[in-house]
N, C-alpha and C. Protein backbone atom coordinates (compact mmCIF):
# COMPACT_ATOMS: atom_id res chain seq x y z
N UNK A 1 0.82 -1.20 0.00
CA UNK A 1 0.00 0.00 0.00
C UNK A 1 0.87 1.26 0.00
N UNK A 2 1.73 1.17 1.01
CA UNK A 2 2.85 2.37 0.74
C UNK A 2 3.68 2.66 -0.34
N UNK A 3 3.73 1.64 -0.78
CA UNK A 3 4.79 1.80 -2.27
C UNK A 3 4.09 1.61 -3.61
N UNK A 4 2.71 1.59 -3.76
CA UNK A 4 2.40 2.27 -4.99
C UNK A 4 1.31 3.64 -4.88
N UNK A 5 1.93 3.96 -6.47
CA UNK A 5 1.25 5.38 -6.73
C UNK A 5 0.64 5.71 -8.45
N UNK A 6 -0.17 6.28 -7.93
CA UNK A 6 -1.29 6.66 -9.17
C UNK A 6 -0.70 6.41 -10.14
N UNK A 7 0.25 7.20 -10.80
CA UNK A 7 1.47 7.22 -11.42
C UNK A 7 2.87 7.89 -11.61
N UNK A 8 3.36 7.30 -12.37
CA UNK A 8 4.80 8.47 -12.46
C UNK A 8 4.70 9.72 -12.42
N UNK A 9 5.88 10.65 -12.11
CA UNK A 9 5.83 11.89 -11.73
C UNK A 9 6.53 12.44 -12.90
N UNK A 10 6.85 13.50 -13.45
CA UNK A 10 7.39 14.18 -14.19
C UNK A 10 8.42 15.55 -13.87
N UNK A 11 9.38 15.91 -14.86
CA UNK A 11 9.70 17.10 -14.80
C UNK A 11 9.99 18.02 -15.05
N UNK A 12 9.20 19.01 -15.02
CA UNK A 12 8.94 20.15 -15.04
C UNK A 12 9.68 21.26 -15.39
N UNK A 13 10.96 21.77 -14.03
CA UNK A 13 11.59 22.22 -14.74
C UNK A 13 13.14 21.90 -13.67
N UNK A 14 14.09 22.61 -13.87
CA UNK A 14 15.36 22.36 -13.53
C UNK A 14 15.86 23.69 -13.49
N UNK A 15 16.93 23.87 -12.47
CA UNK A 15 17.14 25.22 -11.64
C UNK A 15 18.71 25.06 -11.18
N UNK A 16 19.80 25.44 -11.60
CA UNK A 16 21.27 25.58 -10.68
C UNK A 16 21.60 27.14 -10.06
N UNK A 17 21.92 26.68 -9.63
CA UNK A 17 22.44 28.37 -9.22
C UNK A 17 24.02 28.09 -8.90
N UNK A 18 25.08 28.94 -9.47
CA UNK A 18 26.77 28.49 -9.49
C UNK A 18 27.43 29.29 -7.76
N UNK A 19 26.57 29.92 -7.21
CA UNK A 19 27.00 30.94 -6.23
C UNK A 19 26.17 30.85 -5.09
N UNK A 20 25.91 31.01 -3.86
CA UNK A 20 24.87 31.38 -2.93
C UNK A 20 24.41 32.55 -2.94
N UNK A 21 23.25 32.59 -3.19
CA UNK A 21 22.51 33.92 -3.12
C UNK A 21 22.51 34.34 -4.44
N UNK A 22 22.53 33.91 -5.58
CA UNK A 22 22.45 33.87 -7.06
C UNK A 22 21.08 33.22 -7.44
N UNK A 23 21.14 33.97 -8.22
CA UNK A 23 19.39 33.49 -9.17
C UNK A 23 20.03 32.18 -9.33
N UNK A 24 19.05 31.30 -9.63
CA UNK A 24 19.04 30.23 -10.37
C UNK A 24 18.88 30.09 -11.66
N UNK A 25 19.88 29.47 -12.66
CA UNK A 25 19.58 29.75 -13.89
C UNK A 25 18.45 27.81 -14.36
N UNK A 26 17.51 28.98 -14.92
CA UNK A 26 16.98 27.47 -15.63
C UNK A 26 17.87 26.94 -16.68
N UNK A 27 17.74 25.16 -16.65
CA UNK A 27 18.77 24.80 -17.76
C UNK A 27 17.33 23.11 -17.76
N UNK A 28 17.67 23.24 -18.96
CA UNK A 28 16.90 21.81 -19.85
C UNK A 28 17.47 20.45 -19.30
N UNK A 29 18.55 20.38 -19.04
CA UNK A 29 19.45 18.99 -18.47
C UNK A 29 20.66 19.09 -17.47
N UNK A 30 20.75 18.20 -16.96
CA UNK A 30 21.96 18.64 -16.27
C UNK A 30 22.48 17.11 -15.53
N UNK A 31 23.42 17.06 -15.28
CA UNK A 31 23.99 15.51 -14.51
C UNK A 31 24.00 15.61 -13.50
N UNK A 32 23.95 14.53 -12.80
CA UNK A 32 23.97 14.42 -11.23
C UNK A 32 25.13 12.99 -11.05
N UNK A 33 25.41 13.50 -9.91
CA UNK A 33 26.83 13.09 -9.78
C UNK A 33 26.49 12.72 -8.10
N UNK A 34 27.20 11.37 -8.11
CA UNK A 34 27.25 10.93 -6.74
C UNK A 34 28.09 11.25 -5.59
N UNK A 35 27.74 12.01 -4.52
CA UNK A 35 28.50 12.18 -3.54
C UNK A 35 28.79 13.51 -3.59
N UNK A 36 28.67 14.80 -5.02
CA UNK A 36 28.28 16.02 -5.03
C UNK A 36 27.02 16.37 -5.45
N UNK A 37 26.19 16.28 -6.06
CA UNK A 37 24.57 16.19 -6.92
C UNK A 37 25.00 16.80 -8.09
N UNK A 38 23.86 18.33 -8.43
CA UNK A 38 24.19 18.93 -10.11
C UNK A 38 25.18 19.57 -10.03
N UNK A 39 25.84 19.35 -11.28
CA UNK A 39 26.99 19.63 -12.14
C UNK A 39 26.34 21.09 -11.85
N UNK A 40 27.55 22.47 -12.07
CA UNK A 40 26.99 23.41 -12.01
C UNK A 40 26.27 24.46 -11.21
N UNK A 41 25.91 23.21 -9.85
CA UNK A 41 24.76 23.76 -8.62
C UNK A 41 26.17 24.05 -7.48
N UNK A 42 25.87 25.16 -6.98
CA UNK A 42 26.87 25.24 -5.78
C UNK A 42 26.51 24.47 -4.49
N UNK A 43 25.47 23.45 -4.73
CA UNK A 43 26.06 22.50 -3.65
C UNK A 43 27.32 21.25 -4.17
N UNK A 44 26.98 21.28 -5.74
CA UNK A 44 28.11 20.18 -6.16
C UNK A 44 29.33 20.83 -5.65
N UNK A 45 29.76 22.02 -6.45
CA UNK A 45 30.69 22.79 -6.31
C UNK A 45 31.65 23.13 -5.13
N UNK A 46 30.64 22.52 -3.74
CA UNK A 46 31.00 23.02 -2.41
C UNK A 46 32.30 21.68 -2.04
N UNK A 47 32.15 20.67 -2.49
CA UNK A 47 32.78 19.34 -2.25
C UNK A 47 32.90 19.09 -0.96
N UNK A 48 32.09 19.38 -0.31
CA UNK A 48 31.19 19.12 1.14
C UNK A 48 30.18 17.86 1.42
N UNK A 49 30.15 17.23 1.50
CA UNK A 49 29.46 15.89 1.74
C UNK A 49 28.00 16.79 2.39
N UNK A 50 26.97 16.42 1.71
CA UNK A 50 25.86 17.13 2.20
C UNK A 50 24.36 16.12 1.90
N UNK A 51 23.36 16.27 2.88
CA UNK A 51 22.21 15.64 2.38
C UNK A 51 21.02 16.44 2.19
N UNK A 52 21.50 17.41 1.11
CA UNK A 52 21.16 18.22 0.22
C UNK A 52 21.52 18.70 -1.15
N UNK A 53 22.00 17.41 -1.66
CA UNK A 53 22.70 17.50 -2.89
C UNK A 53 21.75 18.04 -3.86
N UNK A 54 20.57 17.39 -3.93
CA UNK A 54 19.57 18.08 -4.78
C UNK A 54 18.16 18.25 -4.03
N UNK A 55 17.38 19.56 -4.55
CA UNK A 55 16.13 20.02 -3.95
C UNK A 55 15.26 19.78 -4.48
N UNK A 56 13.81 19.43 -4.28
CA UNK A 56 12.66 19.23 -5.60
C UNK A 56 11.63 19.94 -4.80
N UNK A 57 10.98 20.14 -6.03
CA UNK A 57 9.77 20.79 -4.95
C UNK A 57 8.33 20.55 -6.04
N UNK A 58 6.95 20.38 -5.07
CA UNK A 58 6.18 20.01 -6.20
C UNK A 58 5.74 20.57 -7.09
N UNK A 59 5.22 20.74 -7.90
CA UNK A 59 5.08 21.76 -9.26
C UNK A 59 3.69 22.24 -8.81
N UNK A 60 2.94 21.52 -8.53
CA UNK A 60 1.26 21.56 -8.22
C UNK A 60 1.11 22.75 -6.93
N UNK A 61 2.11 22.70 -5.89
CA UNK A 61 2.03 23.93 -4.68
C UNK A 61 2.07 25.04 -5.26
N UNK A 62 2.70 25.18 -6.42
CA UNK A 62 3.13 26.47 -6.93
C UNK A 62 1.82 27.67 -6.91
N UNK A 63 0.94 27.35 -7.35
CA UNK A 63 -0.24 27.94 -6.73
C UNK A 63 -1.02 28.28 -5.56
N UNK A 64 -0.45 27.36 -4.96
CA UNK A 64 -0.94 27.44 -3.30
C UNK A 64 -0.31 28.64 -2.64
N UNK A 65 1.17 28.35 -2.82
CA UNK A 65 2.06 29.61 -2.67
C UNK A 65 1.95 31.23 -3.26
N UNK A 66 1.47 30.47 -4.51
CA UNK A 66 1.32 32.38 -5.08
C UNK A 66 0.24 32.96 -4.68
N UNK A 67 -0.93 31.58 -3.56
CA UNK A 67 -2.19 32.29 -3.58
C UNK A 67 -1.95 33.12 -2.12
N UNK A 68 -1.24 32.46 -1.49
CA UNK A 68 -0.79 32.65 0.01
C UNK A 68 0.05 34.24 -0.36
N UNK A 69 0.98 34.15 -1.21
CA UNK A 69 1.72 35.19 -1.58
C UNK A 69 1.21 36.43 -1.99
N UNK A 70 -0.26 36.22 -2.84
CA UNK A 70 -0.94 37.24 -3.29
C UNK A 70 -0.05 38.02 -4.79
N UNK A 71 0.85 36.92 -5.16
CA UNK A 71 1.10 37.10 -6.40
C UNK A 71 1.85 35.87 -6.63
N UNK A 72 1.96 35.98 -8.54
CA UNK A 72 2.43 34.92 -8.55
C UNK A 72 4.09 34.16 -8.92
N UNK A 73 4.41 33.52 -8.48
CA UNK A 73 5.53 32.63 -7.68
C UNK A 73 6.05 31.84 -8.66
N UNK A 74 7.46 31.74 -9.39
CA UNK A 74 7.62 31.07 -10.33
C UNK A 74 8.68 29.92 -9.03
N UNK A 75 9.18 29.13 -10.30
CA UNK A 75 9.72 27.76 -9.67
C UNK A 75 11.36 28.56 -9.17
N UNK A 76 11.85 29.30 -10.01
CA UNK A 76 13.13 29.65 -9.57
C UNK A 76 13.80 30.59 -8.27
N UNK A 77 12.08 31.02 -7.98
CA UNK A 77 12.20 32.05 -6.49
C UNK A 77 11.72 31.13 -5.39
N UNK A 78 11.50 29.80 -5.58
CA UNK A 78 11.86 28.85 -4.47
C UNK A 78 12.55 28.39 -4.20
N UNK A 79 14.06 28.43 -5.16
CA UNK A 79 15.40 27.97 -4.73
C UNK A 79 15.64 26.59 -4.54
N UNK A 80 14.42 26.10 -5.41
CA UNK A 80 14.52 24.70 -5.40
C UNK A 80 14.92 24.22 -6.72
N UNK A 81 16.06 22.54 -6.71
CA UNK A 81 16.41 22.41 -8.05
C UNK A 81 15.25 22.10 -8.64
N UNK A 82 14.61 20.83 -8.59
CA UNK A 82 13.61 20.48 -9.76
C UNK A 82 12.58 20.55 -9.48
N UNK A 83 11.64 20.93 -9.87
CA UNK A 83 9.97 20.69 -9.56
C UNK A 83 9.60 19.65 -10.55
N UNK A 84 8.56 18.92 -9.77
CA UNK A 84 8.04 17.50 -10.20
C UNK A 84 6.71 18.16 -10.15
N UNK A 85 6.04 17.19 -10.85
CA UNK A 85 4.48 17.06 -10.99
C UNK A 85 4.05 15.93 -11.38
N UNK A 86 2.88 15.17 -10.54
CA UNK A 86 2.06 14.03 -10.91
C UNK A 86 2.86 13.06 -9.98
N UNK A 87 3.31 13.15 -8.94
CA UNK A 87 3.90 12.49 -8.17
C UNK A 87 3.76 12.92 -6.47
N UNK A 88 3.51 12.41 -5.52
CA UNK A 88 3.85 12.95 -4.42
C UNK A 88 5.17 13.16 -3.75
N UNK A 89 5.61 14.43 -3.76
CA UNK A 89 7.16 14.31 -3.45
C UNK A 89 7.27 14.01 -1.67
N UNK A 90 6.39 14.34 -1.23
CA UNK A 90 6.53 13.89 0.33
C UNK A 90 6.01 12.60 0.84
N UNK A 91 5.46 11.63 0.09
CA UNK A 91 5.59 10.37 0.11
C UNK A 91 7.24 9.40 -0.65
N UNK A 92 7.55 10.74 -0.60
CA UNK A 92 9.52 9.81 -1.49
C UNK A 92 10.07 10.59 -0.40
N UNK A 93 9.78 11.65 0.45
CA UNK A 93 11.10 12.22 1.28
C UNK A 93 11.94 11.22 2.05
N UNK A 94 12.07 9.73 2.17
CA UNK A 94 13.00 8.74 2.56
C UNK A 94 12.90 7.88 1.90
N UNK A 95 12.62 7.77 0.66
CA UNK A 95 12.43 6.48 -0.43
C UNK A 95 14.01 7.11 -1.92
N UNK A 96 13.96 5.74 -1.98
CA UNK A 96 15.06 5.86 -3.24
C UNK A 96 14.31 6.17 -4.30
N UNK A 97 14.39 7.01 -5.44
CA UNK A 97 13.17 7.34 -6.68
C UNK A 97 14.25 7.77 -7.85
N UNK A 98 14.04 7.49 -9.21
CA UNK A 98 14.63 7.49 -10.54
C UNK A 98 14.23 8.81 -10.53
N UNK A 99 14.92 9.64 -10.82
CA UNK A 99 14.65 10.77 -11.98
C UNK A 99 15.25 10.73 -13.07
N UNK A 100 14.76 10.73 -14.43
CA UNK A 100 15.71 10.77 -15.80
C UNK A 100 16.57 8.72 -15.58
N UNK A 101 17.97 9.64 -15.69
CA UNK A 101 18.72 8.02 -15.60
C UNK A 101 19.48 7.52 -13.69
N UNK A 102 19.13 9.31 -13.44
CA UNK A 102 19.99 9.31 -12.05
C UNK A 102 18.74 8.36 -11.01
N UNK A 103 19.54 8.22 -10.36
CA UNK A 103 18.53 7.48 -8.51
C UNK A 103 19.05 8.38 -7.23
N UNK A 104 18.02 8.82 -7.29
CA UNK A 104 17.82 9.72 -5.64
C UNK A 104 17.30 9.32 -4.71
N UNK A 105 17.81 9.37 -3.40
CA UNK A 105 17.60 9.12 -2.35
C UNK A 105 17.16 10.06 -1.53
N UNK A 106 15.67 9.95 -1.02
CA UNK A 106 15.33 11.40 0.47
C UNK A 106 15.99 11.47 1.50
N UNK A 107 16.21 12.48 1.55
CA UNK A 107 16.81 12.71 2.99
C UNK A 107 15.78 13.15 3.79
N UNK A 108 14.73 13.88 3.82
CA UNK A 108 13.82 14.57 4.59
C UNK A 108 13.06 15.48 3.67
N UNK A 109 12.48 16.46 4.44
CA UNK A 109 11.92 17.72 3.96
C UNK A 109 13.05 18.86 3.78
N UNK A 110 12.64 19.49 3.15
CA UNK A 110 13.26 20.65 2.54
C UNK A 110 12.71 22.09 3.38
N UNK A 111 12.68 22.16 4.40
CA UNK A 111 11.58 23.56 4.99
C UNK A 111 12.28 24.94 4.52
N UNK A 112 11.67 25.66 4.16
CA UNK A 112 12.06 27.39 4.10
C UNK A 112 12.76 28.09 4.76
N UNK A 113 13.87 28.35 3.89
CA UNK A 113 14.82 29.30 5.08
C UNK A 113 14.50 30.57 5.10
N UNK A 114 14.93 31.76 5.86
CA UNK A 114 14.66 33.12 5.96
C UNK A 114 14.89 33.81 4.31
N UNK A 115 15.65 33.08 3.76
CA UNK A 115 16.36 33.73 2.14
C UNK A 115 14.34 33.79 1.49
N UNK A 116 13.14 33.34 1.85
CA UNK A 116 12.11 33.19 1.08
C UNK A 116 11.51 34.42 1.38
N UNK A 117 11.83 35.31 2.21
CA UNK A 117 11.70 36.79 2.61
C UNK A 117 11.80 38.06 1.23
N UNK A 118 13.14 37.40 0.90
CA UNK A 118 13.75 38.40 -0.25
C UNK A 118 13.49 37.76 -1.39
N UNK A 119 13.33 36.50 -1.56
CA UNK A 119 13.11 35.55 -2.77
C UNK A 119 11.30 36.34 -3.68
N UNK A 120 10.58 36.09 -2.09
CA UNK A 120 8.46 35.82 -2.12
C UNK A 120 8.57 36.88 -1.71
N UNK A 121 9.19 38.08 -1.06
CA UNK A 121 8.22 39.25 -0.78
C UNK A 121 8.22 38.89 0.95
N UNK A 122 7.63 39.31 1.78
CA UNK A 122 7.14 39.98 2.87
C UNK A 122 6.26 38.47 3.16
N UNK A 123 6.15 37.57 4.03
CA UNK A 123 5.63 36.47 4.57
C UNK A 123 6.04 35.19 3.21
N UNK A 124 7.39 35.21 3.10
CA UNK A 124 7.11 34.37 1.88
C UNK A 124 7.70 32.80 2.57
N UNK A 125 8.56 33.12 3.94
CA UNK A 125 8.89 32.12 4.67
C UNK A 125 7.42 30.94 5.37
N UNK A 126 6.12 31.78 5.62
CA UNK A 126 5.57 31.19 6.28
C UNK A 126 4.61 30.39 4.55
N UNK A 127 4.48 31.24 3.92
CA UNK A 127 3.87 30.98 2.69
C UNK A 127 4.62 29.43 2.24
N UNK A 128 5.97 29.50 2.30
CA UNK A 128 5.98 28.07 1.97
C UNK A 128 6.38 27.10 3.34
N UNK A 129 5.94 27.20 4.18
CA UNK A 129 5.95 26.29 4.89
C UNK A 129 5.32 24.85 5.12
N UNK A 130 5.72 23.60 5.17
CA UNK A 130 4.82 22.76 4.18
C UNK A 130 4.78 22.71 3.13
N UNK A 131 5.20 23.53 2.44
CA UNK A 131 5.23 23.54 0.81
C UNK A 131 6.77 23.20 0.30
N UNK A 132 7.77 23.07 0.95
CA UNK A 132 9.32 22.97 0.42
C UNK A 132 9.43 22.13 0.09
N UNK A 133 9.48 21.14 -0.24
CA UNK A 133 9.53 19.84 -1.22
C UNK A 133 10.38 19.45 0.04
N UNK A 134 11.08 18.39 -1.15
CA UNK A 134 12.32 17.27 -0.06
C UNK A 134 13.54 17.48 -0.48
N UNK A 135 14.36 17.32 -0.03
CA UNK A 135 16.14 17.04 -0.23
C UNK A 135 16.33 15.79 -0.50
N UNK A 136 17.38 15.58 -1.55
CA UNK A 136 17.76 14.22 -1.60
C UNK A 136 19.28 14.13 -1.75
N UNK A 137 19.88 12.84 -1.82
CA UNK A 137 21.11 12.47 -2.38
C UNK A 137 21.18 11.99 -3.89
N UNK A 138 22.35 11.86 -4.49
CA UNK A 138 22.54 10.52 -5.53
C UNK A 138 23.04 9.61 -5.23
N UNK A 139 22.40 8.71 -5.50
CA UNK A 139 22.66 7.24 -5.20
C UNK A 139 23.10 6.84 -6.29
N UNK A 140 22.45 7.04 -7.66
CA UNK A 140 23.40 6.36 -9.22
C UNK A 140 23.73 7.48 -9.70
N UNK A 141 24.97 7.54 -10.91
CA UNK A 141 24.80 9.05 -11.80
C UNK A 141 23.87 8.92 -12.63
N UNK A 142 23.42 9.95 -13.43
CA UNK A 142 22.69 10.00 -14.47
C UNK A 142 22.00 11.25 -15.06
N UNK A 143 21.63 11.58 -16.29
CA UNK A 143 20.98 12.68 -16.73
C UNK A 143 19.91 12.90 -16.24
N UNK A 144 19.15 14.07 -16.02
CA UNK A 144 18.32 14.64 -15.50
C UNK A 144 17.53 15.68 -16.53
N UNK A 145 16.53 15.44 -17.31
CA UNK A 145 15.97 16.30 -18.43
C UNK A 145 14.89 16.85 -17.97
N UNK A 146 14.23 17.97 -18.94
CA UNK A 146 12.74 17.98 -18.67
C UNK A 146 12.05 17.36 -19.13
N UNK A 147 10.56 17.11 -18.62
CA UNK A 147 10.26 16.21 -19.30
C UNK A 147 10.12 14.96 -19.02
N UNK A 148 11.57 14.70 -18.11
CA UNK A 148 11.60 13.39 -17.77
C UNK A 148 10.96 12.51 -16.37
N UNK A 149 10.81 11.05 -16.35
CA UNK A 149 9.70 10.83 -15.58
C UNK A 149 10.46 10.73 -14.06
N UNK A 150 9.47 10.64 -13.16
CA UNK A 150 10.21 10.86 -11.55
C UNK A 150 9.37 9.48 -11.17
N UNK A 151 10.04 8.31 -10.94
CA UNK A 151 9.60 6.93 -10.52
C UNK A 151 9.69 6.38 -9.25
N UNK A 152 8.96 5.93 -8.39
CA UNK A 152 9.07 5.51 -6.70
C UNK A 152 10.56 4.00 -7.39
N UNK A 153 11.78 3.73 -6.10
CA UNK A 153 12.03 2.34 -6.64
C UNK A 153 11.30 2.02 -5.14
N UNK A 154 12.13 2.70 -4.23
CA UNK A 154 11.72 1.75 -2.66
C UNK A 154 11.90 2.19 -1.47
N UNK A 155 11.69 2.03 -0.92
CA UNK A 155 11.66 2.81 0.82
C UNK A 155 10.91 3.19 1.23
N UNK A 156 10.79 4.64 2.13
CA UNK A 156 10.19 5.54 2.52
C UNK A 156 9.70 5.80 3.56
N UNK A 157 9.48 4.81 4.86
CA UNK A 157 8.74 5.20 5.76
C UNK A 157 9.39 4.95 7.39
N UNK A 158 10.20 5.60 7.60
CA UNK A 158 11.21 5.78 8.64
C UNK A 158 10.40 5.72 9.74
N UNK A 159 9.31 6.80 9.87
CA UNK A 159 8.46 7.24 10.91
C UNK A 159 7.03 7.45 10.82
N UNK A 160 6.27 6.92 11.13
CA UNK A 160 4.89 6.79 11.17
C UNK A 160 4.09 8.29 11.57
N UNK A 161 4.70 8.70 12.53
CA UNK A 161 4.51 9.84 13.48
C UNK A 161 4.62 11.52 12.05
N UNK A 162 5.44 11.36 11.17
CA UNK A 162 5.10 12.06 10.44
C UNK A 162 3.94 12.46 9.26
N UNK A 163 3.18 11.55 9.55
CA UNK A 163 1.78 11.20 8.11
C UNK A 163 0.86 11.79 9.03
């Protein structure tokens, strides 16, 4: 029961940013690399062992947020790498899941840091609260497109107490 879903997830779009505190530039593809994440993203770049190599966030909140926001909220002022859609990303926040050719692993939730202040405007921290997608690792390398599908393989349920 826990490990299936409606169907595959998709994606949407893709986001690096080379600096902290730098826009994110959208890009169509990008590699993910085990033990740093995206090529390009200044968490690869940091060569810091982190379990935040890559960010996703769901494509479908995006509205929820801009409604909370009172305007509207693109994917790159959430500072998240990929947005998915047609998938639940907080039913994978501790499950291993395919994106493209790569395999990601959850680490948790992704919650809003103070940077969603200057990102959203004036309450943009509480606006996505619940709404930050998940963090993950790489577990395999592989390309990462748009477009491409976001698949459960296995895991996920560490703690009961969070559902």
């Amino acid at each position: 029961m826990h490990d299936r879903f409606h169907s595959d997830g998709s994606v949407t779009w893709i986001g690096l940013t080379p600096k902290k505190k730098e826009p994110l530039n959208a890009v169509e593809l990008v590699q993910a690399r085990v033990g740093t994440g995206l090529d390009g993203d200044r968490h690869a770049s940091s060569g810091r062992p982190s379990k935040r190599q890559v960010t996703l966030i769901q494509a479908e909140h995006f509205a929820v947020i801009s409604a909370l926001q009172g305007r509207t909220v693109s994917e790159g002022m959430t500072r998240r790498n990929i947005a998915v859609q047609g998938i639940n990303l907080f039913a994978l926040r501790y499950a291993t899941f395919r994106v493209g050719s790569a395999v990601l692993r959850g680490t948790g939730t992704c919650p809003p840091c103070s940077r969603m202040e200057q990102s959203l405007g004036p309450g943009g921290f509480n606006s996505m609260r619940g709404l930050g997608g998940i963090c993950a690792v790489v577990e395999q390398e592989g390309a990462i497109a748009l477009g491409d599908s976001v698949v459960y393989v296995s895991g996920g349920r560490p703690n009961h107490s969070e559902e």
